[in-house]
C-alpha atoms as a PDB file:
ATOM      1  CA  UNK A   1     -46.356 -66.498 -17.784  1.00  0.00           C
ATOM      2  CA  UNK A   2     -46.041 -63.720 -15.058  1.00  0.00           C
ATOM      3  CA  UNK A   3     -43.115 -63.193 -13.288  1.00  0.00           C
ATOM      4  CA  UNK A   4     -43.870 -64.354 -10.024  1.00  0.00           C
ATOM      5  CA  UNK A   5     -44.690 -67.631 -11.988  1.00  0.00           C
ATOM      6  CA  UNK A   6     -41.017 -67.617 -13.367  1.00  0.00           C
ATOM      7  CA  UNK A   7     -39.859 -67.171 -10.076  1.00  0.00           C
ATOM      8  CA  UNK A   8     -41.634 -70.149  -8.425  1.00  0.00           C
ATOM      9  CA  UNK A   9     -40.155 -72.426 -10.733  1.00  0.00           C
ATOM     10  CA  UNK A  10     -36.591 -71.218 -10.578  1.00  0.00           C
ATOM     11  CA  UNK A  11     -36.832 -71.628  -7.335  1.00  0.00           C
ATOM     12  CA  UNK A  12     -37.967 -74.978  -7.061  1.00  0.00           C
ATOM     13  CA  UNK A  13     -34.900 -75.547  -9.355  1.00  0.00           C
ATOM     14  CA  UNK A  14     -32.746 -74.167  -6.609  1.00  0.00           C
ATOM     15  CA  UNK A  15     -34.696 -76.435  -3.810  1.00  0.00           C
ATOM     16  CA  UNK A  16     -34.268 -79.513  -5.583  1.00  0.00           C
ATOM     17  CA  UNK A  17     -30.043 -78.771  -5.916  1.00  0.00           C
ATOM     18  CA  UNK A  18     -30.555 -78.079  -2.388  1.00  0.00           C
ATOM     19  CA  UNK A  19     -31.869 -81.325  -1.531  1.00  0.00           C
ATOM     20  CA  UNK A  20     -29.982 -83.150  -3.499  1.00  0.00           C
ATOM     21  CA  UNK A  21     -26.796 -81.752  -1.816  1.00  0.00           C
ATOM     22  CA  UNK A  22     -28.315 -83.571   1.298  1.00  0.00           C
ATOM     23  CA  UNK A  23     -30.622 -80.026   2.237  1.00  0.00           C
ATOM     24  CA  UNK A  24     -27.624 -77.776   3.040  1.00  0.00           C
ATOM     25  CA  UNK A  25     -24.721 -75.807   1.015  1.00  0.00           C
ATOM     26  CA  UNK A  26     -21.845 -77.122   2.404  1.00  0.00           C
ATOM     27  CA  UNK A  27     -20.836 -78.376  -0.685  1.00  0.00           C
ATOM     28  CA  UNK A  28     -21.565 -75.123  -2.393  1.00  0.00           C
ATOM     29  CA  UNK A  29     -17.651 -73.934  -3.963  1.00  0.00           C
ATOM     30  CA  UNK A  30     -14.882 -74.331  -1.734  1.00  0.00           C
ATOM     31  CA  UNK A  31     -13.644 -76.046   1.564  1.00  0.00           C
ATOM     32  CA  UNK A  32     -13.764 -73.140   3.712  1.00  0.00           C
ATOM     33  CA  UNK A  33     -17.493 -72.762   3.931  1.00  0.00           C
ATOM     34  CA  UNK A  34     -19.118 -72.032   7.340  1.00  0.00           C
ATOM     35  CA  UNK A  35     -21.591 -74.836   8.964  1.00  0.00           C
ATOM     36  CA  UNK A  36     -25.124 -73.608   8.440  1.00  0.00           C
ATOM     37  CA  UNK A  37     -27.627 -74.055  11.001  1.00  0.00           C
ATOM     38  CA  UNK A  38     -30.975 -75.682   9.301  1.00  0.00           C
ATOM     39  CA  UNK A  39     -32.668 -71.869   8.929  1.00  0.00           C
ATOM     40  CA  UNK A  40     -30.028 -70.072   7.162  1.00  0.00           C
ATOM     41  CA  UNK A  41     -31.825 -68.675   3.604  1.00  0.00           C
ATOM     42  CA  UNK A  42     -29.285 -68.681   1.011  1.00  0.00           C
ATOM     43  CA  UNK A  43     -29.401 -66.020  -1.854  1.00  0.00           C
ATOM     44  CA  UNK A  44     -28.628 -66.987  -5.675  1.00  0.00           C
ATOM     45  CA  UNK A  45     -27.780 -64.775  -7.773  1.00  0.00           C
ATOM     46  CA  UNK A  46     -27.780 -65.149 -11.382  1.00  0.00           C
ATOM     47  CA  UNK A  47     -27.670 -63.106 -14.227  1.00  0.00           C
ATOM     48  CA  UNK A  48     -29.344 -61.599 -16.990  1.00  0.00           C
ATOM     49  CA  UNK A  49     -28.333 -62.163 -20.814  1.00  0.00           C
ATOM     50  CA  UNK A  50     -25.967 -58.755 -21.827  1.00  0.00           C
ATOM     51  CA  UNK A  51     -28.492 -57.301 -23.719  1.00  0.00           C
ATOM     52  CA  UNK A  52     -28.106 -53.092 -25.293  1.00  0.00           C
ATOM     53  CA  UNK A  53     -25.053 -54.227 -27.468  1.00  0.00           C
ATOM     54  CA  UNK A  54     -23.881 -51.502 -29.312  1.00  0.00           C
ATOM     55  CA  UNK A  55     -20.257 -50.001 -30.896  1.00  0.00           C
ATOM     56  CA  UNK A  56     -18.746 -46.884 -29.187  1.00  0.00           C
ATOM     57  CA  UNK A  57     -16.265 -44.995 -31.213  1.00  0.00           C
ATOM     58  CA  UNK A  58     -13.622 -43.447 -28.545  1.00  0.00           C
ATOM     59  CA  UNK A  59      -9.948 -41.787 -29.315  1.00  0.00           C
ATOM     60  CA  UNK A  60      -9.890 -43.974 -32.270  1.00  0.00           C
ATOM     61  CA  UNK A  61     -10.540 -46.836 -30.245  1.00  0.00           C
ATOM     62  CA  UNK A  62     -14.235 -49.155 -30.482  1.00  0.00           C
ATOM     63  CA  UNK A  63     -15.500 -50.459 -27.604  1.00  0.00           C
ATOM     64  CA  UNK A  64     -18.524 -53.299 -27.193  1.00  0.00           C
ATOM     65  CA  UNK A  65     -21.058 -51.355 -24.687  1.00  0.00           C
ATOM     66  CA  UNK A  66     -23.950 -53.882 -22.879  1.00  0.00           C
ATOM     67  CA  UNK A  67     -26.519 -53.341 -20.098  1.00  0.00           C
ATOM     68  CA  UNK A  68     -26.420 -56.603 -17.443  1.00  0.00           C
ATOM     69  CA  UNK A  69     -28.677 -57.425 -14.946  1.00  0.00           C
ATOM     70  CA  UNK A  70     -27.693 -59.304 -11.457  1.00  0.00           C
ATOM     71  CA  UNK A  71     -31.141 -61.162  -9.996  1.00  0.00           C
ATOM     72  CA  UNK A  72     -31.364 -62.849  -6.627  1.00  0.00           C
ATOM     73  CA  UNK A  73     -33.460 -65.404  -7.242  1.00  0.00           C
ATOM     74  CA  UNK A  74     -33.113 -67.327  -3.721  1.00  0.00           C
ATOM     75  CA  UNK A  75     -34.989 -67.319  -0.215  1.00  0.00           C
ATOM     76  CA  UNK A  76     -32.211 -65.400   0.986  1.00  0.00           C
ATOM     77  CA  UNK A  77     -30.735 -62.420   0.744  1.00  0.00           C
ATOM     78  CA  UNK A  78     -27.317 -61.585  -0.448  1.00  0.00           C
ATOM     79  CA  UNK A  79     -26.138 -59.252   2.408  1.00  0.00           C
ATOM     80  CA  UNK A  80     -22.462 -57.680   2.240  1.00  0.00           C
ATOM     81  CA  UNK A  81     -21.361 -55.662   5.723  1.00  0.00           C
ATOM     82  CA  UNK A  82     -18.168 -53.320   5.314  1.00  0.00           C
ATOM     83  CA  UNK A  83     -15.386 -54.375   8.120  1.00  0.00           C
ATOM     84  CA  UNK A  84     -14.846 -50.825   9.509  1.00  0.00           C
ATOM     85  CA  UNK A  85     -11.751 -49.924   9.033  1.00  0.00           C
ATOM     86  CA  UNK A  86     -10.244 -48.093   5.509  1.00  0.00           C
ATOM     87  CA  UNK A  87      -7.241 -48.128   3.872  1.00  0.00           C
ATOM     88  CA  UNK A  88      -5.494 -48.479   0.221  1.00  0.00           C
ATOM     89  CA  UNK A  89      -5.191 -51.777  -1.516  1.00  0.00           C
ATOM     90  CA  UNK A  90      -5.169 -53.327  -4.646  1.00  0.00           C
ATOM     91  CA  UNK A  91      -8.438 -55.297  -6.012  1.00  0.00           C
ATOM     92  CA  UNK A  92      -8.901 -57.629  -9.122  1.00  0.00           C
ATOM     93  CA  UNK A  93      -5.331 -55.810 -10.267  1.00  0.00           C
ATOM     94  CA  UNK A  94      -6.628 -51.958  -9.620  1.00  0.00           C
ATOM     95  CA  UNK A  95      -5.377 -49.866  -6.859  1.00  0.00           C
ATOM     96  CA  UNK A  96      -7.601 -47.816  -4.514  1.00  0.00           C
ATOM     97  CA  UNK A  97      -7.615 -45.399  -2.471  1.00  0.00           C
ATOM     98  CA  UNK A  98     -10.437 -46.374  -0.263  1.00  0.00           C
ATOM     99  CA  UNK A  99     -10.610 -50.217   0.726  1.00  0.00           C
ATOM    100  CA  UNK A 100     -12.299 -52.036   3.759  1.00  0.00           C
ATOM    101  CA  UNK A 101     -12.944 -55.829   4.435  1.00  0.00           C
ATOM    102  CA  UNK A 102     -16.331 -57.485   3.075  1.00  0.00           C
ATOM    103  CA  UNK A 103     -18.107 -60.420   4.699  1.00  0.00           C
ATOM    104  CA  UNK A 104     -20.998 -61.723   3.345  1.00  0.00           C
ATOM    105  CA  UNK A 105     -23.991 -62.396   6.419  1.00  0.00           C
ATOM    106  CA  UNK A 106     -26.066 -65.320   6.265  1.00  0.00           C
ATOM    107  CA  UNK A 107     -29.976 -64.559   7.814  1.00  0.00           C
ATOM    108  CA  UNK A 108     -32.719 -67.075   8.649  1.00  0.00           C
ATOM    109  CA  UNK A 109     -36.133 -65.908   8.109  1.00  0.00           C
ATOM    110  CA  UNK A 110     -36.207 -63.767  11.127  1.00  0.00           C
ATOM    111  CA  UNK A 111     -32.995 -61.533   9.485  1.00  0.00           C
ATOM    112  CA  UNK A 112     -30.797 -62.426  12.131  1.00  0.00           C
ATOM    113  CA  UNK A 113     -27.612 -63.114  10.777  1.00  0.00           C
ATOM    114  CA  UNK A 114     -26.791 -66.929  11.341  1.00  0.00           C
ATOM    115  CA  UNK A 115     -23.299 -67.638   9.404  1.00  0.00           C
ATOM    116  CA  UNK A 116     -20.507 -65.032   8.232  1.00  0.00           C
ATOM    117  CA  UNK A 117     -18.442 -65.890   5.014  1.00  0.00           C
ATOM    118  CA  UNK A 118     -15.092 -63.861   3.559  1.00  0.00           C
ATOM    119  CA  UNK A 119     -16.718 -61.916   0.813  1.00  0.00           C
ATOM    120  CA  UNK A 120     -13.685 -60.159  -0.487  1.00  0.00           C
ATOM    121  CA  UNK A 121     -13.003 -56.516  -0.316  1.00  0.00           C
ATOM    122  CA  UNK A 122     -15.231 -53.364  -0.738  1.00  0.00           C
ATOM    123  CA  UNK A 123     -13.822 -50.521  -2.828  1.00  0.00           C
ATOM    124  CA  UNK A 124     -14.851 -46.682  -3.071  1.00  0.00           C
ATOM    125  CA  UNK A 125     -15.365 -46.301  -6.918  1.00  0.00           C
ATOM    126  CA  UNK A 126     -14.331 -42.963  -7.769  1.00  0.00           C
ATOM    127  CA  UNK A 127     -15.765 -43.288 -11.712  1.00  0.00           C
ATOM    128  CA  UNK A 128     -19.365 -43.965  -9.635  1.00  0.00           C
ATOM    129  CA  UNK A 129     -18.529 -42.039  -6.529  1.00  0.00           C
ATOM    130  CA  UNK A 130     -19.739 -44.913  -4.351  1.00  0.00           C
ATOM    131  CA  UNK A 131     -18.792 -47.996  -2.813  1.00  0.00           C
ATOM    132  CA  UNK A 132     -18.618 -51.531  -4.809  1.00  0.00           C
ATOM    133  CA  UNK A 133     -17.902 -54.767  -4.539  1.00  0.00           C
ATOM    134  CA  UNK A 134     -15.497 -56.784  -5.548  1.00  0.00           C
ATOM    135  CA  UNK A 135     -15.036 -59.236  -8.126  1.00  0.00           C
ATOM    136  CA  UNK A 136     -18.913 -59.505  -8.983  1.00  0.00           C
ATOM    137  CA  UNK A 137     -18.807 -60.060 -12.789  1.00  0.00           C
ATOM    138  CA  UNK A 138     -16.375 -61.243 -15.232  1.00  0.00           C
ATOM    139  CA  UNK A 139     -16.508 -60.253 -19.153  1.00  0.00           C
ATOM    140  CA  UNK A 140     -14.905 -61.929 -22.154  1.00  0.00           C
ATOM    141  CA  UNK A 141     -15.271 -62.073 -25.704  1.00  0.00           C
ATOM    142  CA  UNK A 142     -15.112 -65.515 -27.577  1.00  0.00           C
ATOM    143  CA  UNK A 143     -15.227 -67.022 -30.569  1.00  0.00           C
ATOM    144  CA  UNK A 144     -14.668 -71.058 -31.353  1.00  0.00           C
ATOM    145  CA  UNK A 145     -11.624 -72.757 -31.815  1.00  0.00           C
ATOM    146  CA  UNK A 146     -10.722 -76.558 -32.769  1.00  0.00           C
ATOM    147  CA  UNK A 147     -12.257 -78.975 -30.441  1.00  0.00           C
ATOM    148  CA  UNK A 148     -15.342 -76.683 -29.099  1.00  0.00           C
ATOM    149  CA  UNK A 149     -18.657 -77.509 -29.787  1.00  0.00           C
ATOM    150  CA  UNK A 150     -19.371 -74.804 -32.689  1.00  0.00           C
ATOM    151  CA  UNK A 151     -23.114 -75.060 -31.106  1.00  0.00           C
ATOM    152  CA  UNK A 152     -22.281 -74.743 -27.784  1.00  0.00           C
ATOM    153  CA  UNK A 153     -20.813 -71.109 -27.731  1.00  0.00           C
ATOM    154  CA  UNK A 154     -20.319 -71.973 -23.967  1.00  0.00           C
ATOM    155  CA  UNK A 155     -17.255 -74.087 -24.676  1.00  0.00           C
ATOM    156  CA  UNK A 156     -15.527 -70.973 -27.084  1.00  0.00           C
ATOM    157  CA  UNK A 157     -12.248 -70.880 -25.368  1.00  0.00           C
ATOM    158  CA  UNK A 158     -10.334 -68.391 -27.672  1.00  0.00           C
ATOM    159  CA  UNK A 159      -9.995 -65.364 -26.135  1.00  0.00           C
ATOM    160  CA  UNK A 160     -10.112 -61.500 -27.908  1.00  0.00           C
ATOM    161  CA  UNK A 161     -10.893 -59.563 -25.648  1.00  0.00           C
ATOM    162  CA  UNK A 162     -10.597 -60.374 -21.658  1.00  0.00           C
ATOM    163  CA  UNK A 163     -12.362 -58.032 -19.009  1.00  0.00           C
ATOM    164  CA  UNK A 164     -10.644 -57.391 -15.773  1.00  0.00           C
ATOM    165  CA  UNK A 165     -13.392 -58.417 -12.859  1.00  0.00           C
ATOM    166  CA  UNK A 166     -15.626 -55.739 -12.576  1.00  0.00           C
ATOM    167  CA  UNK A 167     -17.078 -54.422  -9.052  1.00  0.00           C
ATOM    168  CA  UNK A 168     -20.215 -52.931  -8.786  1.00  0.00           C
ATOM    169  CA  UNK A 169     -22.343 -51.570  -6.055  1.00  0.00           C
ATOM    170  CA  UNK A 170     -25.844 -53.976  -4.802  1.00  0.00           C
ATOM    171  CA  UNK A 171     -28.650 -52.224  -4.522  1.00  0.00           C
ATOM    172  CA  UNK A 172     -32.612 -53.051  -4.919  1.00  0.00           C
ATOM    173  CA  UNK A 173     -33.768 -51.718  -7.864  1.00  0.00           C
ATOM    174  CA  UNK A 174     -36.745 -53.859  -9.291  1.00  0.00           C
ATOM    175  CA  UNK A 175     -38.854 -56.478  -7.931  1.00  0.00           C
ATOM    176  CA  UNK A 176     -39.078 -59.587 -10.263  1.00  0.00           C
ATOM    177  CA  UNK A 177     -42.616 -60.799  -8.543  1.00  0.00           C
ATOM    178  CA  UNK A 178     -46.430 -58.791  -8.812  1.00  0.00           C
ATOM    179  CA  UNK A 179     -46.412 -55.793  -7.173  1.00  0.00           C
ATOM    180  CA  UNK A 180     -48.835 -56.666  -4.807  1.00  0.00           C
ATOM    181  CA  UNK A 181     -48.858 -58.366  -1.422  1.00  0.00           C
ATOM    182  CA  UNK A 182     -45.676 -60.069  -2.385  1.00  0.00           C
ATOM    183  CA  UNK A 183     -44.028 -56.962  -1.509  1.00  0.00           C
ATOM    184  CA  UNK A 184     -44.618 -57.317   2.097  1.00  0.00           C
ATOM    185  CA  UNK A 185     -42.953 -61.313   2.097  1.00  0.00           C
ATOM    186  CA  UNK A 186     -39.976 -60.011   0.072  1.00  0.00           C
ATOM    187  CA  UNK A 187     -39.815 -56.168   0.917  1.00  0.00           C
ATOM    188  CA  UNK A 188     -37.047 -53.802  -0.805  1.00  0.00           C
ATOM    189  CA  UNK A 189     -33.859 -53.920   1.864  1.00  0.00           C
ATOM    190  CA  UNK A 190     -30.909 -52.174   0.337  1.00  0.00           C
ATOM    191  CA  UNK A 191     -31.045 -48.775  -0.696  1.00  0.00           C
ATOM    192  CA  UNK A 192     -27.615 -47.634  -0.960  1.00  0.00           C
ATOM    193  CA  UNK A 193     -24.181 -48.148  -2.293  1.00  0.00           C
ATOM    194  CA  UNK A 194     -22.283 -47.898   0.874  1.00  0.00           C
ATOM    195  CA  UNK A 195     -18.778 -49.057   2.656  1.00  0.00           C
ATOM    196  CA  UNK A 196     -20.651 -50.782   5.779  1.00  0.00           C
ATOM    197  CA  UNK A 197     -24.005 -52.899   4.370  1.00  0.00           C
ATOM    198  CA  UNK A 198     -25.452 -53.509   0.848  1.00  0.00           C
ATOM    199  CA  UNK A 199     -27.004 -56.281  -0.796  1.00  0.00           C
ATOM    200  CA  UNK A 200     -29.802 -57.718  -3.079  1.00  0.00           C
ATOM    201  CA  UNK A 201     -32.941 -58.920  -1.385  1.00  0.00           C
ATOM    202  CA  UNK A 202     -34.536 -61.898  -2.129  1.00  0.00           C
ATOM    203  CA  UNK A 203     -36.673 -61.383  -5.273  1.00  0.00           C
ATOM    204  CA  UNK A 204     -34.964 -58.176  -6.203  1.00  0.00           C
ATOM    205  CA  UNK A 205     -32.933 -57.594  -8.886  1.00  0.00           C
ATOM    206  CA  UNK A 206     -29.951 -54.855  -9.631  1.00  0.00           C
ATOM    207  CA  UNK A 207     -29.652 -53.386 -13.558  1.00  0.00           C
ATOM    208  CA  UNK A 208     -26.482 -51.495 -14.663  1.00  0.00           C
ATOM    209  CA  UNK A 209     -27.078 -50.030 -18.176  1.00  0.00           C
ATOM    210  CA  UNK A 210     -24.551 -49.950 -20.817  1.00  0.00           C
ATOM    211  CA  UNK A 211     -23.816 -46.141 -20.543  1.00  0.00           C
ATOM    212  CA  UNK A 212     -21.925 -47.104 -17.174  1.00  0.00           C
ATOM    213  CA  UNK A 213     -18.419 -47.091 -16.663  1.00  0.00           C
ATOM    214  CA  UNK A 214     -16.650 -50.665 -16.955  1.00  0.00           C
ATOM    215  CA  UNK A 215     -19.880 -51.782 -18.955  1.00  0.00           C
ATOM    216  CA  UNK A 216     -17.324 -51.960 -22.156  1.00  0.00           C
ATOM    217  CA  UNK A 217     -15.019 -54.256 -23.307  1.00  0.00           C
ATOM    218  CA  UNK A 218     -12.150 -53.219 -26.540  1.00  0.00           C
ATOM    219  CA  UNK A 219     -12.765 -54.589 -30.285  1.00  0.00           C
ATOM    220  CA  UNK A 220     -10.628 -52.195 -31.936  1.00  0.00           C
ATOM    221  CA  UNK A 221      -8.322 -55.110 -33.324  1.00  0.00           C
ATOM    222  CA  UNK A 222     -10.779 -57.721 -33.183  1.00  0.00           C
ATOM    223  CA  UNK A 223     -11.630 -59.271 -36.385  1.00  0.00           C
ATOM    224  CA  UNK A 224     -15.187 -59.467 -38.465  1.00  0.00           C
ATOM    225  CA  UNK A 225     -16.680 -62.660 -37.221  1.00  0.00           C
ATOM    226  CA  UNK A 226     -18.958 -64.542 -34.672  1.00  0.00           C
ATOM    227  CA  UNK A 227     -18.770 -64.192 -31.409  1.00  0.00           C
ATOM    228  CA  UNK A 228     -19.763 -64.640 -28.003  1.00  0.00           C
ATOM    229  CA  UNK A 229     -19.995 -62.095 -25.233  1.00  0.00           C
ATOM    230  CA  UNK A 230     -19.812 -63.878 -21.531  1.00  0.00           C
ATOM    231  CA  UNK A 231     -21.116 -62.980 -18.519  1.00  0.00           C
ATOM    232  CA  UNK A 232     -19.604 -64.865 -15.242  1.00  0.00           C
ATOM    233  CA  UNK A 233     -21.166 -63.941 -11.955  1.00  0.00           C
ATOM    234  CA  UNK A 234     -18.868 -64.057  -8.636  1.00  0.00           C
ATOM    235  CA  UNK A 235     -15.945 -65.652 -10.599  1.00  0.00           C
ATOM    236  CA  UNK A 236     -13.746 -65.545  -7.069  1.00  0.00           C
ATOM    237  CA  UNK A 237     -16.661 -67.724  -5.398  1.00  0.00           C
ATOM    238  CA  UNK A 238     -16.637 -64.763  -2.708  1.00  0.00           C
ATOM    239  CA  UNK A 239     -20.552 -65.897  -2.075  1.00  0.00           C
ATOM    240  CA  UNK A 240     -22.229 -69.195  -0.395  1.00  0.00           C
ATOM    241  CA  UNK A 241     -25.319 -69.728  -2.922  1.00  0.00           C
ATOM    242  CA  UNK A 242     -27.974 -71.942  -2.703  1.00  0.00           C
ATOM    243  CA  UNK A 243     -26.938 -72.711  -6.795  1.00  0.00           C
ATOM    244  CA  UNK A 244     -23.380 -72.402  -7.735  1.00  0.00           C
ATOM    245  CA  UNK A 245     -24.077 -73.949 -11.245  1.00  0.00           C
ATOM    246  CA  UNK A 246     -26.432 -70.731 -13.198  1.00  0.00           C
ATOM    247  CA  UNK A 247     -23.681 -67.937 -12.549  1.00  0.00           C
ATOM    248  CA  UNK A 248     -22.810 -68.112 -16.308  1.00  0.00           C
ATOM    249  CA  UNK A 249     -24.808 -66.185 -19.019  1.00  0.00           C
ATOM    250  CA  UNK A 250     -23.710 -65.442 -22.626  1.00  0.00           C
ATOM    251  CA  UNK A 251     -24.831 -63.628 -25.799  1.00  0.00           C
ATOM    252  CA  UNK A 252     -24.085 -64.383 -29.283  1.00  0.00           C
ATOM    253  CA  UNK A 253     -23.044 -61.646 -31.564  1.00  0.00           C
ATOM    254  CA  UNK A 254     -21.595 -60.887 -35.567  1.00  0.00           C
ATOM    255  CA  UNK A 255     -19.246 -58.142 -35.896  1.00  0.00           C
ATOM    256  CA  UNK A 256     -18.770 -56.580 -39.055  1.00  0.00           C
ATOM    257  CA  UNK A 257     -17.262 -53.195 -40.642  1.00  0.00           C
ATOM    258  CA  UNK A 258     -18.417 -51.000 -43.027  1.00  0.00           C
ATOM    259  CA  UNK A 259     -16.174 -48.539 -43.977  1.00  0.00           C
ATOM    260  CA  UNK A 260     -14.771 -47.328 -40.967  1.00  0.00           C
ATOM    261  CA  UNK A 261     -17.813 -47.807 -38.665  1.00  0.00           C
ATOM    262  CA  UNK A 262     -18.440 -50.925 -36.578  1.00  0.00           C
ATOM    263  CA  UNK A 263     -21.641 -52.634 -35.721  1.00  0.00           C
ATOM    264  CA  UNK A 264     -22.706 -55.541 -33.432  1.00  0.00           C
ATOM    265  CA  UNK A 265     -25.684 -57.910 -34.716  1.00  0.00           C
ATOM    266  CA  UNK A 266     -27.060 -60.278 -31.913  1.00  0.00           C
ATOM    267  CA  UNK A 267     -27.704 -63.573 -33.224  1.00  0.00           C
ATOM    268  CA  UNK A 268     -28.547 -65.776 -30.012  1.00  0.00           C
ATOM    269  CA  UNK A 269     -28.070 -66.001 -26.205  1.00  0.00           C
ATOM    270  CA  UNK A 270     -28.217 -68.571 -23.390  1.00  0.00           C
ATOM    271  CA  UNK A 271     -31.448 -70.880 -23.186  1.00  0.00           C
ATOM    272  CA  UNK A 272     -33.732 -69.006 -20.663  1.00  0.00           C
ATOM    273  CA  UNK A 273     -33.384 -71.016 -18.028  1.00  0.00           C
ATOM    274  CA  UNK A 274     -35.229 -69.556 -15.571  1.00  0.00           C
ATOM    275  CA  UNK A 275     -36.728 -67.555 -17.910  1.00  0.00           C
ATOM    276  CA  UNK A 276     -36.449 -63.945 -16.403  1.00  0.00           C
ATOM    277  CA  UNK A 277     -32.571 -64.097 -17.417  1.00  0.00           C
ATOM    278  CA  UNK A 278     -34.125 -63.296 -20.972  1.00  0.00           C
ATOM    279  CA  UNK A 279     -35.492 -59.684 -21.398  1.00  0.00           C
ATOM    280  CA  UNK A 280     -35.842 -58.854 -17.915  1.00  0.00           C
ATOM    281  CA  UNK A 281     -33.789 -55.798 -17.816  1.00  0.00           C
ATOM    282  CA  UNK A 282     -34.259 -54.729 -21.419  1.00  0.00           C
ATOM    283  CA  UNK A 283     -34.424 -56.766 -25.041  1.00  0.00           C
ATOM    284  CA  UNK A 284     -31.270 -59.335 -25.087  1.00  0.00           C
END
């Protein structure tokens, strides 16, 4: 099954939520959402399974390093504009130096922008040396405790090891249909990682590999055991999706010690549902 075969039927999932929500997204995640005139496209985003795990050894420290994928899988695109003006502030508990308003613009199919939404806050990254946005993922580490479903590593609700929400910078990196005259129906749109206008087209997906800054999370005092490594997609609800239900991915994992030295063994991952959340980017 090609890609552009995958994509068709994930998005005929995300038509049939559509319809069944009575063919808009007002009822997409909160009561603040915008009325949408019948053409507005709406973008869904959803994410690859962490795949890459491996152990890094640093200051005596051992952190879990993964690669992640974020796929827009909608008719729309996901489309952040900067507000302007810059200035200091604190996002998802970090201070910056650099900060500006970000509103998320709704287009129809001629790109004119039809609805606004609050889309959070922008932030120069120094680490990258660009600009990111905020809140786009959220990382924990899991294992099962009494009353979750021990096959359902979903439900896992004790918590080692809690990411802060991560920002990252949207940009087109890899088209998830052929190559061919698909190209010109969903063309590349967003080509850098700046204050005033990224995104992810439609189609298009953005990889960050596990070599990246904030692509870690500390095991140093967590235990040898099973565990589950989650993956939560715009866990503010800063975005109006066409799908607010597929925003969650997770991976499976065994730690264990020998001698000194930690590894990471995967041992399953979330049912591939679409199917390109499995091995898009890379092996889960």
């Amino acid at each position: 099954m090609n890609r552009t075969t995958l994509f068709h039927a994930a998005a005929a999932v995300a038509v049939a939520v559509l319809v069944a929500a009575g063919g808009t997204a007002a009822q997409a995640h909160d009561d603040d959402l915008p009325e949408l005139p019948p053409g507005a496209l709406l973008p869904d985003v959803i994410e690859e399974v962490p795949h890459h795990l491996q152990i890094q050894n640093t200051q005596q420290r051992e952190f879990l390093r993964f690669s992640t994928t974020h796929i827009n899988i909608g008719e729309g695109n996901l489309q952040i504009r900067g507000g302007g003006q810059v200035e200091p502030c604190v996002s998802d508990d970090i201070g910056y130096d650099e900060c500006t308003v970000a509103t998320q613009e709704i287009l129809d199919a001629a790109g004119d922008v039809v609805a606004t939404h609050d889309a959070g806050s922008a932030v120069f990254h120094p680490e990258h040396n660009h600009w990111h946005q905020s809140a786009v993922a959220l990382f924990d580490i899991r294992s099962a405790a009494p009353g979750d479903d021990p096959d359902d590593p979903a439900t896992w609700s004790t918590v080692w090891s809690e990411g802060v929400k991560i920002t990252f910078c949207f940009v087109d990196i890899e088209f998830i249909g052929d190559t061919g005259s698909l190209k010109k129906v969903k063309p590349r749109t967003y080509f850098e990682c700046n204050g005033e206008l990224q995104g992810l087209a439609s189609w298009w997906a953005d990889s960050y590999h596990q070599s990246t800054p904030l692509q870690e999370l500390d095991v140093t005092d967590v235990p040898d055991g099973e565990y589950v490594l989650t993956h939560l997609a715009d866990p503010d609800g800063h975005w109006i999706e066409s799908d607010e239900t597929n925003n969650f991915t997770w991976v499976k994992f065994r730690l264990s010690r020998t001698s000194s030295n930690a590894k990471v063994e995967v041992l399953d991952h979330s049912p591939c549902e679409p199917l390109v959340i499995c091995g898009f980017g890379g092996n889960p």
